[in-house]
C-alpha atoms as a PDB file:
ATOM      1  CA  UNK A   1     -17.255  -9.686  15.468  1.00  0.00           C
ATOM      2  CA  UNK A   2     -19.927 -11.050  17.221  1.00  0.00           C
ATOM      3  CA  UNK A   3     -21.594  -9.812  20.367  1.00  0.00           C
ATOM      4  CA  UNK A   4     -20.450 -12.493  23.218  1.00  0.00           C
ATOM      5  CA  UNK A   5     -22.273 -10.929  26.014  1.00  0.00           C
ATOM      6  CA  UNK A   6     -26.055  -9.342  26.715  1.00  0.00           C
ATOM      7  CA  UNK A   7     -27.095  -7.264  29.550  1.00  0.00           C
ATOM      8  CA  UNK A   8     -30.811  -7.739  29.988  1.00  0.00           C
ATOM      9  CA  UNK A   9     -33.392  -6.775  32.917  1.00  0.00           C
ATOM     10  CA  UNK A  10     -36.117  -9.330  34.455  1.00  0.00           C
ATOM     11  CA  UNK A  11     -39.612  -9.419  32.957  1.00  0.00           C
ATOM     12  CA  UNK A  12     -40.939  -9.761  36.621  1.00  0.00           C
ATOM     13  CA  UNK A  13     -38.378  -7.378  38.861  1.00  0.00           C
ATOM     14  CA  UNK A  14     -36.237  -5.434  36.153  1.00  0.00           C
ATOM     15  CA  UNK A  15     -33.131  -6.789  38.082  1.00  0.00           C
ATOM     16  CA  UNK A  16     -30.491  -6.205  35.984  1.00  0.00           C
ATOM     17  CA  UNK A  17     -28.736  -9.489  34.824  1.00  0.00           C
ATOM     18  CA  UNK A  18     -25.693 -10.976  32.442  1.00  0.00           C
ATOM     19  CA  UNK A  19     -26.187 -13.619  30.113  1.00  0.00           C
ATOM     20  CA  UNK A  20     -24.024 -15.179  27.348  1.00  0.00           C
ATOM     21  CA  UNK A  21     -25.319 -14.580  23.770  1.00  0.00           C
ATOM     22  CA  UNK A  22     -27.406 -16.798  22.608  1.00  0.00           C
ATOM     23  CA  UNK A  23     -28.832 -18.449  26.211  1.00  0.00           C
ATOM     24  CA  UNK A  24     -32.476 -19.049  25.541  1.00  0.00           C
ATOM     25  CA  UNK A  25     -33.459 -18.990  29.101  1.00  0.00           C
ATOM     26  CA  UNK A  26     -32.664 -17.305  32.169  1.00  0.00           C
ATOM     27  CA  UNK A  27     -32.832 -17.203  36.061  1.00  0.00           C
ATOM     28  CA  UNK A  28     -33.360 -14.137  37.772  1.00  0.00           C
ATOM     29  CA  UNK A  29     -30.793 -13.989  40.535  1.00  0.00           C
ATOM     30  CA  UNK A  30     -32.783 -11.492  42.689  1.00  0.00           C
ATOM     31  CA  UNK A  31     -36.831 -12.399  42.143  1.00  0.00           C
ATOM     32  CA  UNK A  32     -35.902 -16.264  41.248  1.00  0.00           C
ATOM     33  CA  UNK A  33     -38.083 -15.919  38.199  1.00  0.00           C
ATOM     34  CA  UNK A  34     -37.135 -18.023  35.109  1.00  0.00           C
ATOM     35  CA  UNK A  35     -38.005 -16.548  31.629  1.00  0.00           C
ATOM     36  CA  UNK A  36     -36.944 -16.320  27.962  1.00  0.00           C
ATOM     37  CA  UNK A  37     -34.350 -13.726  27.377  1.00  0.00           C
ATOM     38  CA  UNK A  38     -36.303 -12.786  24.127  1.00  0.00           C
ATOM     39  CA  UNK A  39     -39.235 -11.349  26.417  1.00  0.00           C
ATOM     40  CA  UNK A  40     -36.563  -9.403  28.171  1.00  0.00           C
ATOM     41  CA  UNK A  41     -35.477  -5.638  27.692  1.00  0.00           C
ATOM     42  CA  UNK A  42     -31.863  -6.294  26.067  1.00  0.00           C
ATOM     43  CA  UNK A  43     -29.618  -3.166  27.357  1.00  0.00           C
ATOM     44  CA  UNK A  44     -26.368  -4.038  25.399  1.00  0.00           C
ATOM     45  CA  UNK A  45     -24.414  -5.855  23.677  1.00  0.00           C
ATOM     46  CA  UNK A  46     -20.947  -6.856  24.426  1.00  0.00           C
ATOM     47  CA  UNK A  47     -17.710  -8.740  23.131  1.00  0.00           C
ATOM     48  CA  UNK A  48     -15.986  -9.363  26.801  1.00  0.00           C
ATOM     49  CA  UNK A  49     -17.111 -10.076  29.728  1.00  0.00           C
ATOM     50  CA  UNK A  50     -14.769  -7.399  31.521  1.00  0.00           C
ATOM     51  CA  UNK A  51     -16.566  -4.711  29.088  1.00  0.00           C
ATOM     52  CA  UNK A  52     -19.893  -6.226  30.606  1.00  0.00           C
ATOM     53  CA  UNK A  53     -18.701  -5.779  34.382  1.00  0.00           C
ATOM     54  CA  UNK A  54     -18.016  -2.267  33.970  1.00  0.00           C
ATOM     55  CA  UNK A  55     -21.279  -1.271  32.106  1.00  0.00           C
ATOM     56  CA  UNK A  56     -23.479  -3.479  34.317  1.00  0.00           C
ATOM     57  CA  UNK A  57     -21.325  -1.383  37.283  1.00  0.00           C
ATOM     58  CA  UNK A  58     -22.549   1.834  35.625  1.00  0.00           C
ATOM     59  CA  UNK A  59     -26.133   0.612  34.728  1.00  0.00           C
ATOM     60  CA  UNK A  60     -26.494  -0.083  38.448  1.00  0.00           C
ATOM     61  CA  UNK A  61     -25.587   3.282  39.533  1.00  0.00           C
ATOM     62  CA  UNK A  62     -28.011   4.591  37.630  1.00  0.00           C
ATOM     63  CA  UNK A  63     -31.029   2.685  38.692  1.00  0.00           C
ATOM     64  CA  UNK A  64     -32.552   3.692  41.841  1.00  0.00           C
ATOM     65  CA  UNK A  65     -33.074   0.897  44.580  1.00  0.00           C
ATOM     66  CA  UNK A  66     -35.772  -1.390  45.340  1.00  0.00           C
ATOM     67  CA  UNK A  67     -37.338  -0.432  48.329  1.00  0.00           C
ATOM     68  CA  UNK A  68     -37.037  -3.273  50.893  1.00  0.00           C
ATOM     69  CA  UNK A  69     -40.220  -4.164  52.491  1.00  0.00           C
ATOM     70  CA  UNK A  70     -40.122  -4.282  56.016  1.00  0.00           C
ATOM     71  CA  UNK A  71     -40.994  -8.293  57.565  1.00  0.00           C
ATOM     72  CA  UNK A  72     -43.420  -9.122  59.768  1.00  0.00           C
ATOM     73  CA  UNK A  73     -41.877 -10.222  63.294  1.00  0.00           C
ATOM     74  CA  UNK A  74     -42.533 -14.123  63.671  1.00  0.00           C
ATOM     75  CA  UNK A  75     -44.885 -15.502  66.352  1.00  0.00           C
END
């Protein structure tokens, strides 16, 4: 059977992001970066995309947070 879903992290942030198989491009939903999923780190591979909700869930636990940088008060 073949893999329906990827998992992948952004070549600028390392947001973690899901794509259908077989997209050539994607858009970052956090950095707003667009890039070609083959220059992208590829975590899994999945048939469903329920499977890919819970593993992207778990994958998110597991990578510490972006530190949020503090913005300048406007003048």
């Amino acid at each position: 059977m073949e893999k329906k879903i990827v998992i992948g992290k952004c070549v600028r942030c390392g947001g973690l992001l899901l794509s259908r198989a077989g997209t050539k491009t994607k858009t970052c939903p956090y950095c707003n970066l667009r890039f070609h999923l083959d220059e992208s780190i590829i975590l899994a591979r999945l048939n469903s995309a329920e499977e890919a909700k819970i593993m992207l869930g778990e994958l998110k636990k597991r990578q510490p947070r972006a530190q949020i940088r503090p913005t300048k008060p406007r003048s």
